[in-house]
C-alpha atoms as a PDB file:
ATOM      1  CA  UNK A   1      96.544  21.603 -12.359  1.00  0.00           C
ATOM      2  CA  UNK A   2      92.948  22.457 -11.293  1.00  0.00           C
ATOM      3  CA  UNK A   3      92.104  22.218  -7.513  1.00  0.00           C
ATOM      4  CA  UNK A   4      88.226  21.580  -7.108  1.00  0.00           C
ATOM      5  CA  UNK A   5      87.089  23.273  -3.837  1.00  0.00           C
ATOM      6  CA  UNK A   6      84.022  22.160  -2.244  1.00  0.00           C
ATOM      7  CA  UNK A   7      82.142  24.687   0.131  1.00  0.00           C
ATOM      8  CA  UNK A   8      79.703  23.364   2.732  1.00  0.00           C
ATOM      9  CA  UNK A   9      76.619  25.178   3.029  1.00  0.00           C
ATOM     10  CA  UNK A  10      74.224  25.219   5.838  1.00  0.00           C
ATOM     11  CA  UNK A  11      70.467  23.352   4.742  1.00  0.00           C
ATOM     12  CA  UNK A  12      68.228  26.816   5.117  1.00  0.00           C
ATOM     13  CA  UNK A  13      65.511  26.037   7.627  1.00  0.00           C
ATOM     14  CA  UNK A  14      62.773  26.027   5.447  1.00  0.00           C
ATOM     15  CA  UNK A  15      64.429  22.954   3.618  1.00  0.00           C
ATOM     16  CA  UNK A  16      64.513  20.978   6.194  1.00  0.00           C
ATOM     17  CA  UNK A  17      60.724  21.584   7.217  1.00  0.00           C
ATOM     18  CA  UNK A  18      60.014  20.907   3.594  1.00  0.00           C
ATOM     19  CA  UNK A  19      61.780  17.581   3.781  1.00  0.00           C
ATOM     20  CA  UNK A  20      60.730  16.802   7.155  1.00  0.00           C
ATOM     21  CA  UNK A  21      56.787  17.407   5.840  1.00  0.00           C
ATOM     22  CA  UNK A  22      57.643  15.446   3.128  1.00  0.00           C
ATOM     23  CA  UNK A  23      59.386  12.408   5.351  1.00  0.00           C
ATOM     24  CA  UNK A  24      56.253  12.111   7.628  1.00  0.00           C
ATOM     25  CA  UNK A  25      53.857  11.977   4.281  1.00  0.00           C
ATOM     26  CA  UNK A  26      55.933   9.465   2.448  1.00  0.00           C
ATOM     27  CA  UNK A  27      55.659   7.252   6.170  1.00  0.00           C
ATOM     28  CA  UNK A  28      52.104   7.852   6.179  1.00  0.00           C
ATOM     29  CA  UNK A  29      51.997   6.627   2.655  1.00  0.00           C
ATOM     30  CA  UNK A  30      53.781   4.018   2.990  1.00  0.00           C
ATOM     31  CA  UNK A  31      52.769   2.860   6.256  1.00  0.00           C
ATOM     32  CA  UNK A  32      56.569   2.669   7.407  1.00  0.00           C
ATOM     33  CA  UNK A  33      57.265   3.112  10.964  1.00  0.00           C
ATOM     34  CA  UNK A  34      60.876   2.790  10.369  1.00  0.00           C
ATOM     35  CA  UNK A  35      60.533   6.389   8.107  1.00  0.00           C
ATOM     36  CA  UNK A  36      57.983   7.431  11.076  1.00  0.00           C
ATOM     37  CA  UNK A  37      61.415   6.923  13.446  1.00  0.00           C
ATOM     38  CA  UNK A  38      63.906   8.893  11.152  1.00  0.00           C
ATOM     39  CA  UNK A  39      61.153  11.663  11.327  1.00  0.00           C
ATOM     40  CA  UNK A  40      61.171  12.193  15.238  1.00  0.00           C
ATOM     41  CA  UNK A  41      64.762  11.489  15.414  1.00  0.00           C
ATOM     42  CA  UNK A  42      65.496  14.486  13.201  1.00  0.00           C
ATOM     43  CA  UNK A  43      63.124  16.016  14.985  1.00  0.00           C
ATOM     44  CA  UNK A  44      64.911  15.556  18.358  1.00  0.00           C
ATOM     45  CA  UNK A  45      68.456  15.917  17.039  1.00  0.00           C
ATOM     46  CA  UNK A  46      67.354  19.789  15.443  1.00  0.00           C
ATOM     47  CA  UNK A  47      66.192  21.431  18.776  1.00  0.00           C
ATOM     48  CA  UNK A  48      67.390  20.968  22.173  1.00  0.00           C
ATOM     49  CA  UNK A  49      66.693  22.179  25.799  1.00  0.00           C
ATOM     50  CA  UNK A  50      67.939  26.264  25.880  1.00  0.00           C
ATOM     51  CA  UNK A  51      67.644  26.328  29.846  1.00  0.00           C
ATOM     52  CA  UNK A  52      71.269  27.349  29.870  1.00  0.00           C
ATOM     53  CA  UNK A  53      71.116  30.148  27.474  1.00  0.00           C
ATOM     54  CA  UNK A  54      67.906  31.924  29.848  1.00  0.00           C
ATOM     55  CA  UNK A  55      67.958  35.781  28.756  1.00  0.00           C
ATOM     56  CA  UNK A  56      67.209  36.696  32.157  1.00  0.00           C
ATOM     57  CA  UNK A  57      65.992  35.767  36.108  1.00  0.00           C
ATOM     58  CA  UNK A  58      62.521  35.939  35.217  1.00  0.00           C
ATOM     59  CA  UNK A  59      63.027  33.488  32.228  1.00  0.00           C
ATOM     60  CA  UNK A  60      65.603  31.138  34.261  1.00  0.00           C
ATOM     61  CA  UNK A  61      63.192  31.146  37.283  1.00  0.00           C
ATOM     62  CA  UNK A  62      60.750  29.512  34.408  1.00  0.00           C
ATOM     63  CA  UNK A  63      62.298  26.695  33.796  1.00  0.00           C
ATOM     64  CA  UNK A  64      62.364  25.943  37.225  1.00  0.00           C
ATOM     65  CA  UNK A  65      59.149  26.180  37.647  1.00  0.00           C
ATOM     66  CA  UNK A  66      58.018  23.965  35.066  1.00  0.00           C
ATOM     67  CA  UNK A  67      60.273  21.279  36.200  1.00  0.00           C
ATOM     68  CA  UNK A  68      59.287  21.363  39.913  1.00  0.00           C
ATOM     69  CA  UNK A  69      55.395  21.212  38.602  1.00  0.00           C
ATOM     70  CA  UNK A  70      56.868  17.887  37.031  1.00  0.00           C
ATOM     71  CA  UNK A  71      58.070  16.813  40.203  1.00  0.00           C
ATOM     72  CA  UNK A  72      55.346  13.751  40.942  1.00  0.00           C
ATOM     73  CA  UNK A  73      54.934  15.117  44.765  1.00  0.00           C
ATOM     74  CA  UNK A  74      53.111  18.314  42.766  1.00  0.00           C
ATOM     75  CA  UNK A  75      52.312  16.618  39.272  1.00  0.00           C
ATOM     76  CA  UNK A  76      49.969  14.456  41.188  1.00  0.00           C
ATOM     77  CA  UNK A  77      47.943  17.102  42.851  1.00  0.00           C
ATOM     78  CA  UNK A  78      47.421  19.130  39.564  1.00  0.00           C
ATOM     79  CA  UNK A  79      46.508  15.610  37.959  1.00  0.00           C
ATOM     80  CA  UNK A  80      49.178  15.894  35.186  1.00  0.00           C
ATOM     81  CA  UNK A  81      50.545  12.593  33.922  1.00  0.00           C
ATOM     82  CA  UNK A  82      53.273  11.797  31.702  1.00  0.00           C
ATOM     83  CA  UNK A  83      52.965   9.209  29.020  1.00  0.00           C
ATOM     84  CA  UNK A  84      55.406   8.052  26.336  1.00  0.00           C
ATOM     85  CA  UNK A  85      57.026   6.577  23.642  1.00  0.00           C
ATOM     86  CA  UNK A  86      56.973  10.422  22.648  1.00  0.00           C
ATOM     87  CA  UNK A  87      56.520  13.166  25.050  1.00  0.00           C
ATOM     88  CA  UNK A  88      55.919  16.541  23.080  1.00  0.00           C
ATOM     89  CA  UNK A  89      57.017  19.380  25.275  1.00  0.00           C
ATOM     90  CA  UNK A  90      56.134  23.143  24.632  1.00  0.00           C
ATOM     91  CA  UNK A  91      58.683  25.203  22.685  1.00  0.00           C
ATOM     92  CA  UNK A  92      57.172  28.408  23.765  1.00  0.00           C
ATOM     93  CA  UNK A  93      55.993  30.214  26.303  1.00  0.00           C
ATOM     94  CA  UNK A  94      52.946  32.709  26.359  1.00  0.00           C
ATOM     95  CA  UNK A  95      54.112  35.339  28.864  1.00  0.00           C
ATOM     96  CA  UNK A  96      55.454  36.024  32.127  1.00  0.00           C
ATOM     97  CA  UNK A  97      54.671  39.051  34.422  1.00  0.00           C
ATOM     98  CA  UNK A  98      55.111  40.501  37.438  1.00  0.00           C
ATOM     99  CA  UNK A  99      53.383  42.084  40.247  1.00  0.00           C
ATOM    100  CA  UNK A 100      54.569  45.171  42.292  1.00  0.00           C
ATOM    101  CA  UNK A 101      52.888  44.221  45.389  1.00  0.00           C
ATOM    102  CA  UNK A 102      51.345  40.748  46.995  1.00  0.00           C
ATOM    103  CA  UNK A 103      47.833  41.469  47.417  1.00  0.00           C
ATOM    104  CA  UNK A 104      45.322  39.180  48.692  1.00  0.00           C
ATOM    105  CA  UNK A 105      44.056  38.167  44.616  1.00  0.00           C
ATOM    106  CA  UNK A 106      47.731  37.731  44.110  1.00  0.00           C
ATOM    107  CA  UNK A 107      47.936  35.122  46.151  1.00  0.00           C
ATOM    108  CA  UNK A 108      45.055  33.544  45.943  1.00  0.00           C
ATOM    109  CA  UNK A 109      45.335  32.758  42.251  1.00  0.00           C
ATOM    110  CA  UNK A 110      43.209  35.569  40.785  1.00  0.00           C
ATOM    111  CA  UNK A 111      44.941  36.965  37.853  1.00  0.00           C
ATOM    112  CA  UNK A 112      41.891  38.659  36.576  1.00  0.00           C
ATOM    113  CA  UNK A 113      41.578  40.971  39.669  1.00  0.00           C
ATOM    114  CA  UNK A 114      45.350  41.324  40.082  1.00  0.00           C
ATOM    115  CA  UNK A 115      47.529  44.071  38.551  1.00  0.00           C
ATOM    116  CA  UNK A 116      50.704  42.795  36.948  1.00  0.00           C
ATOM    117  CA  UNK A 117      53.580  44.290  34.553  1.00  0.00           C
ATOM    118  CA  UNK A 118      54.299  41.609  31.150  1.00  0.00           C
ATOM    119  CA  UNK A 119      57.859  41.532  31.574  1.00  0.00           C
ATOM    120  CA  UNK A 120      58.116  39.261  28.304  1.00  0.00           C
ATOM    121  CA  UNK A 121      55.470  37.927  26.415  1.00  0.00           C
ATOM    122  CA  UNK A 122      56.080  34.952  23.010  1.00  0.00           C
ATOM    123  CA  UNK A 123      59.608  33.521  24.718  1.00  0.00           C
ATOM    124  CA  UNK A 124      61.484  30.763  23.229  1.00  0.00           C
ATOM    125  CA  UNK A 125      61.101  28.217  26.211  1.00  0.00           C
ATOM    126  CA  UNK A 126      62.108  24.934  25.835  1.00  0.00           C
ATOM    127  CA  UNK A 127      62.269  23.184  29.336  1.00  0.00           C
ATOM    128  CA  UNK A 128      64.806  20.793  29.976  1.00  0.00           C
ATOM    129  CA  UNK A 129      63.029  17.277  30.630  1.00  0.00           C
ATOM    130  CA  UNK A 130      64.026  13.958  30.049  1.00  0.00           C
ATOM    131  CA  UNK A 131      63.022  10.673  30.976  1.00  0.00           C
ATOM    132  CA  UNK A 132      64.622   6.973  30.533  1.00  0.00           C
ATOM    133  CA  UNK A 133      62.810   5.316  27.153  1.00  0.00           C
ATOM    134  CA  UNK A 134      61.001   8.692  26.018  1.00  0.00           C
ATOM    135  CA  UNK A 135      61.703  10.371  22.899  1.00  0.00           C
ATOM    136  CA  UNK A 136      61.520  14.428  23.881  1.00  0.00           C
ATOM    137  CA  UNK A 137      60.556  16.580  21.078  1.00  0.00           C
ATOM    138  CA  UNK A 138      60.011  20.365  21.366  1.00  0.00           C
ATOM    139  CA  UNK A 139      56.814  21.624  19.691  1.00  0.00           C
ATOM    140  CA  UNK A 140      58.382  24.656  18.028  1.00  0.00           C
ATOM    141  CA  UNK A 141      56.226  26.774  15.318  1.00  0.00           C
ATOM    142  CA  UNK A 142      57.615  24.926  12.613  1.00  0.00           C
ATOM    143  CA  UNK A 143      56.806  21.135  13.789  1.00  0.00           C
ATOM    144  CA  UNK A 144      53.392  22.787  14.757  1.00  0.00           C
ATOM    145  CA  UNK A 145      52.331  23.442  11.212  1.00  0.00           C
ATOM    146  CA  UNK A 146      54.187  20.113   9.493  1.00  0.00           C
ATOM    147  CA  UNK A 147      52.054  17.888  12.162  1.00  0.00           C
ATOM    148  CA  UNK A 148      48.885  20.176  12.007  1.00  0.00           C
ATOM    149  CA  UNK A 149      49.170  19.937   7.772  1.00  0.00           C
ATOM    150  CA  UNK A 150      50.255  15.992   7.953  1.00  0.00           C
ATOM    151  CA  UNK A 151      46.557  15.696  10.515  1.00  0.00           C
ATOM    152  CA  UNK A 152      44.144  17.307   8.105  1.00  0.00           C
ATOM    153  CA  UNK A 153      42.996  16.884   5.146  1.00  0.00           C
ATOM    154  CA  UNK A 154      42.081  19.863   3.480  1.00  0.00           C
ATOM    155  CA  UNK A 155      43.716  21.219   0.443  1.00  0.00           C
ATOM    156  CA  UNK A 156      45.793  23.339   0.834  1.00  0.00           C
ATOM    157  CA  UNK A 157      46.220  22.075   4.722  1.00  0.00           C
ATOM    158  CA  UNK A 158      45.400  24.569   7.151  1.00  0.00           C
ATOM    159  CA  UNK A 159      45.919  24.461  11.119  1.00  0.00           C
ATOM    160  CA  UNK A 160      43.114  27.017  11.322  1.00  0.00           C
ATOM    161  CA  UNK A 161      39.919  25.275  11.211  1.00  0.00           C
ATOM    162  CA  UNK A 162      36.697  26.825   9.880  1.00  0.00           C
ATOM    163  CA  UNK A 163      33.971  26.311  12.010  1.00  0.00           C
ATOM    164  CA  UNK A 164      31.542  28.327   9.667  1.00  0.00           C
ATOM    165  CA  UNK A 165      30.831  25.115   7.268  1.00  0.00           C
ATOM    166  CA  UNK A 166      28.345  24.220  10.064  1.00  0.00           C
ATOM    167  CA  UNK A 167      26.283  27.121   9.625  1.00  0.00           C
ATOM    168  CA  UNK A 168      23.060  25.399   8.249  1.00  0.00           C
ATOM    169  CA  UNK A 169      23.641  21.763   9.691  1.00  0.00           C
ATOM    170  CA  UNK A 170      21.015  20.393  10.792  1.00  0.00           C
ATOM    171  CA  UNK A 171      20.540  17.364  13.278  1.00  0.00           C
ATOM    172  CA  UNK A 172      17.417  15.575  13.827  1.00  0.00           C
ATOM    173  CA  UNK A 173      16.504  12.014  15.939  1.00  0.00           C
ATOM    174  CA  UNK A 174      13.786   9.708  15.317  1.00  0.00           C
ATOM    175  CA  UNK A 175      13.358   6.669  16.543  1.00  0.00           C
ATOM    176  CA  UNK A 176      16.589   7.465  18.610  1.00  0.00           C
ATOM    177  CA  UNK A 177      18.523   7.664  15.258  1.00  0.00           C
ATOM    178  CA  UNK A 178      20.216  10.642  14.828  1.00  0.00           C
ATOM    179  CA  UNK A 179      20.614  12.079  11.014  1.00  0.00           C
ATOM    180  CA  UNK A 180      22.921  14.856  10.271  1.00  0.00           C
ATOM    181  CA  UNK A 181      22.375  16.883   7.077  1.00  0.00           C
ATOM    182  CA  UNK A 182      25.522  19.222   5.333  1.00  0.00           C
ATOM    183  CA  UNK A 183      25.185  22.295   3.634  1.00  0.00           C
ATOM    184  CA  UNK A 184      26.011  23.416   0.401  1.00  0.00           C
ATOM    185  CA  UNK A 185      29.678  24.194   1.536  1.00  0.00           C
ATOM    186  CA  UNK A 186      30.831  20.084   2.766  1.00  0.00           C
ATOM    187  CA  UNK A 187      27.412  18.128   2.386  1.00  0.00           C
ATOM    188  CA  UNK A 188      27.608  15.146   5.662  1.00  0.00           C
ATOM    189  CA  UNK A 189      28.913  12.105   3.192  1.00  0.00           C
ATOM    190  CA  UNK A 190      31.880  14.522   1.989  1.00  0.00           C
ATOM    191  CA  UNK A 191      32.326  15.638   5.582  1.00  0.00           C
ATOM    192  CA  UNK A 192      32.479  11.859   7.160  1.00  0.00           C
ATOM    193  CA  UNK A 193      35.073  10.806   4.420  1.00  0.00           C
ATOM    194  CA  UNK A 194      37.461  13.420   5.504  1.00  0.00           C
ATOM    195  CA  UNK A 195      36.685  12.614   9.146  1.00  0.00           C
ATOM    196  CA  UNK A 196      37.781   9.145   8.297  1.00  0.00           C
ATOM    197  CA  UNK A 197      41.142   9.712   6.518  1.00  0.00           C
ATOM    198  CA  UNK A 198      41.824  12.031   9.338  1.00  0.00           C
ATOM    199  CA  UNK A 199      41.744   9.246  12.114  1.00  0.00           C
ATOM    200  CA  UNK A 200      43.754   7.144   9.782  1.00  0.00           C
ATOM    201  CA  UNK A 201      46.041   9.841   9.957  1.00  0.00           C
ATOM    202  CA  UNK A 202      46.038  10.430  13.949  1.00  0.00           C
ATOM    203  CA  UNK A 203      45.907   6.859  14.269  1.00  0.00           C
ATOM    204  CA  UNK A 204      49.047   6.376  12.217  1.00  0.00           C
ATOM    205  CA  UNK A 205      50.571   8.654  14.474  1.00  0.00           C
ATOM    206  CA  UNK A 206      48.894   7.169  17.980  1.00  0.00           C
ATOM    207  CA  UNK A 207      50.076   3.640  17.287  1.00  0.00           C
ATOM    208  CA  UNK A 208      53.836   4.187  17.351  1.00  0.00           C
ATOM    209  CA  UNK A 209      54.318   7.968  19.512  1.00  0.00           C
ATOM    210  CA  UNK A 210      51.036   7.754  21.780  1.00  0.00           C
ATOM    211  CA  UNK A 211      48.716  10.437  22.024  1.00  0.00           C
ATOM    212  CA  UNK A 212      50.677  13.662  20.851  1.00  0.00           C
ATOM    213  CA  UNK A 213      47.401  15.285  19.328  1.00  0.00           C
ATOM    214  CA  UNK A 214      43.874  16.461  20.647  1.00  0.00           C
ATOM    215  CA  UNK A 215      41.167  15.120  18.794  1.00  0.00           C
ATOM    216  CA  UNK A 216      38.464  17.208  18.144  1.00  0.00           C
ATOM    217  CA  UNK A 217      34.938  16.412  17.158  1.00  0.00           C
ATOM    218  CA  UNK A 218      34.458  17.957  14.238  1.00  0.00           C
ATOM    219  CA  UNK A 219      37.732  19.454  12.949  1.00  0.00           C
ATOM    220  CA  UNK A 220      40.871  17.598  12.406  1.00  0.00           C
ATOM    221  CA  UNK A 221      43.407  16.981  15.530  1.00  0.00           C
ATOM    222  CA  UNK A 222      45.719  18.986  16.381  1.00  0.00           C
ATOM    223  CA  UNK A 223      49.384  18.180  18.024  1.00  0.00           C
ATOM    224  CA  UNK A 224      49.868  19.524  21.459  1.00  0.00           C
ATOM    225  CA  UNK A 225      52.759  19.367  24.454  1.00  0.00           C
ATOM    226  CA  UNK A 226      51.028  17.097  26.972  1.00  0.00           C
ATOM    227  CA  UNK A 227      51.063  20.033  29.947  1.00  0.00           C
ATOM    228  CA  UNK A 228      51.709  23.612  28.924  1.00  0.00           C
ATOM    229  CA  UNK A 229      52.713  26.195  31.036  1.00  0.00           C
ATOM    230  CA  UNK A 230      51.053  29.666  28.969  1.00  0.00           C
ATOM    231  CA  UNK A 231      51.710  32.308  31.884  1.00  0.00           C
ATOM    232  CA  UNK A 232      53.455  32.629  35.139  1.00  0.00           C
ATOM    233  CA  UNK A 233      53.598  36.048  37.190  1.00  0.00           C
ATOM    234  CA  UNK A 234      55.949  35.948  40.068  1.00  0.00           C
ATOM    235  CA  UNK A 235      56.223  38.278  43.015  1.00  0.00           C
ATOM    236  CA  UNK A 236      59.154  40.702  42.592  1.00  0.00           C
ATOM    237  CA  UNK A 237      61.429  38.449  44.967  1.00  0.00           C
ATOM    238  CA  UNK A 238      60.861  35.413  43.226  1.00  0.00           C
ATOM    239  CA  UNK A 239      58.778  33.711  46.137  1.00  0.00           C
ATOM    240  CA  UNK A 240      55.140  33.404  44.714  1.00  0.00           C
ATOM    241  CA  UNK A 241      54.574  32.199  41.239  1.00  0.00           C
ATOM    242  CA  UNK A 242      51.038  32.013  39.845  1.00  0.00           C
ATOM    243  CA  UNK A 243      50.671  29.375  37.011  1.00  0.00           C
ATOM    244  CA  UNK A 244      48.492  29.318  34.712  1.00  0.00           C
ATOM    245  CA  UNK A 245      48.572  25.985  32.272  1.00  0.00           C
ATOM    246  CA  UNK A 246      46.659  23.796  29.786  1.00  0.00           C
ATOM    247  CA  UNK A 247      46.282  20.390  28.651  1.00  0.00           C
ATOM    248  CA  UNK A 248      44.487  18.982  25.369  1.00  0.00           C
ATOM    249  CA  UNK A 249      40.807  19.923  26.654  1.00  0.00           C
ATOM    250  CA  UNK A 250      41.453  21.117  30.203  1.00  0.00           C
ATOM    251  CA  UNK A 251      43.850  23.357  32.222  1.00  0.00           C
ATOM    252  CA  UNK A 252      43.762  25.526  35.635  1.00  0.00           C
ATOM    253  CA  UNK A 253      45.689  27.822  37.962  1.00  0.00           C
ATOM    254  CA  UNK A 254      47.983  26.921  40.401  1.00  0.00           C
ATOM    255  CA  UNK A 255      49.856  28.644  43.301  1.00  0.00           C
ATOM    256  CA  UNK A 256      53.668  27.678  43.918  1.00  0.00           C
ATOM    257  CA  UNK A 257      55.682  28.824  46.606  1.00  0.00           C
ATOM    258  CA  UNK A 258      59.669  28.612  46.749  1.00  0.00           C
ATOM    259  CA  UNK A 259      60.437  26.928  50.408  1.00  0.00           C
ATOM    260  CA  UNK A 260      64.104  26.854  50.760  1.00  0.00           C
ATOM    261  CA  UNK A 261      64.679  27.563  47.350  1.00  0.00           C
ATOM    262  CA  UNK A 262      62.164  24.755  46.135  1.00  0.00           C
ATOM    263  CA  UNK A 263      59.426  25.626  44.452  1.00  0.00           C
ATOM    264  CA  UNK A 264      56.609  23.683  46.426  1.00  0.00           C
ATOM    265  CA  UNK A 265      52.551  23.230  45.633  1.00  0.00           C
ATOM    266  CA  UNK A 266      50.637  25.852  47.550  1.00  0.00           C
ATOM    267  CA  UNK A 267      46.970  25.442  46.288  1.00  0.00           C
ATOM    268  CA  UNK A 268      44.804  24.811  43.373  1.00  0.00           C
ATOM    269  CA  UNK A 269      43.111  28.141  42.486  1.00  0.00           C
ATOM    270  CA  UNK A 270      41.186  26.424  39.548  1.00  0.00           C
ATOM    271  CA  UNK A 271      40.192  23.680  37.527  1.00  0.00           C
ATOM    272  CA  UNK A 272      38.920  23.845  34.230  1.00  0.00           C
ATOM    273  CA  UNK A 273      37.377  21.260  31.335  1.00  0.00           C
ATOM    274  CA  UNK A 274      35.661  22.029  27.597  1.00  0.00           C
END
């Protein structure tokens, strides 16, 4: 008698991005926002909050930072908002440092006059946040390139855009009509077709997850978290935290302070906008 034994094997990783890039082209394709679901539910179901499994103080004193700067008594002063069906949260984060003393640019907000040690820098940080009727995703490396690929339309899809194509452009009004001529590399009619079929694309995305990407004028959208924390030094005692953040075209630098072990808004140290 012959016994048939079945192994499992593990799906390598870079199957399942190939089937997940494929899954959100055929739903494109076919218009389906039932296939558009089974996308972000894989999605959600593949990575997970890791606030438990924090390396260290520094990188467990993160997480609690990001999720008291979600708290709506500070959320509101920084002008962050949170906005659904999907909420796309950052996988990583930049860097986190540390300062030996609190001097007065320290506090203050002024990283660019302070001296601080990098205690970690490219960390796999994915905050634990959850609300009722959101879908949470985590914007990890691989999701970054299958959205930024499914958003443009060059061939092959790249999430580096090349701004040099406008050398040569030229744009001139008369008779408050304004006329935009290509160059040789993507003449203006080639140029506004792609532009086109990219918003179909972003739209595709908008009308069933929100606004997950940042447009961009000229070069195709890109998918971002809707608030990104991309440093944080702390004091060496874990009282101060300078935070330094982004959104889709704007960003600033806070100051937190940790009141009876709360993290609590201090001040706004700036506010910036492209």
């Amino acid at each position: 008698m012959c016994l048939l034994s079945i192994v499992w094997m593990p799906i390598p990783a870079f199957s399942q991005t190939n089937q997940q890039r494929d899954l959100l082209e055929r739903a494109f394709e076919t218009k389906s926002y039932d296939l558009l679901a089974t996308f972000f539910d894989k999605w959600q179901q593949e990575y997970v909050d890791n606030e438990a499994e924090a390396p260290d103080k520094w990188v467990a004193e993160a997480h609690k930072v990001f999720a008291a700067i979600l708290r709506s008594e500070i959320s509101s002063k920084m002008g962050v908002e949170v906005y659904g069906p999907v909420l796309v949260v950052q996988g990583s984060l930049g860097k986190i440092g540390c300062v030996k003393r609190k001097t007065t640019d320290f506090l203050t907000g002024d990283l660019e006059n302070t001296v601080y040690v990098i205690i970690d820098s490219a960390i796999d940080f994915r905050p634990k946040y959850q609300l009722e009727n959101l879908i949470t995703l985590y914007l990890t490396e691989d999701y970054r390139i299958i959205v930024n690929d499914y958003l443009s339309t060059f061939n092959p899809p790249t999430a580096e855009f090349d701004y040099d194509m406008f050398d040569g452009w030229e744009l001139t009004e008369s008779d408050s009509i304004l006329t935009v001529t290509g160059n040789e590399k993507e003449p203006y009619d080639e140029f506004e077709a792609r532009l086109q079929a990219e918003f179909e694309r972003s739209l595709f995305l908008r009308d069933y997850a929100g606004s997950i990407y940042c447009p961009h004028m000229f070069g195709p959208s890109t998918i971002v978290p809707f608030f990104t924390i991309d440093e944080i030094v702390f004091d060496r005692s874990l009282h101060y935290a300078v935070v330094v953040y982004s959104e889709c075209i704007s960003g600033g630098t806070v100051v937190l302070k940790k009141v009876k072990n709360k993290w609590t808004f201090d001040h706004q140290y700036e506010r910036w906008i492209e």
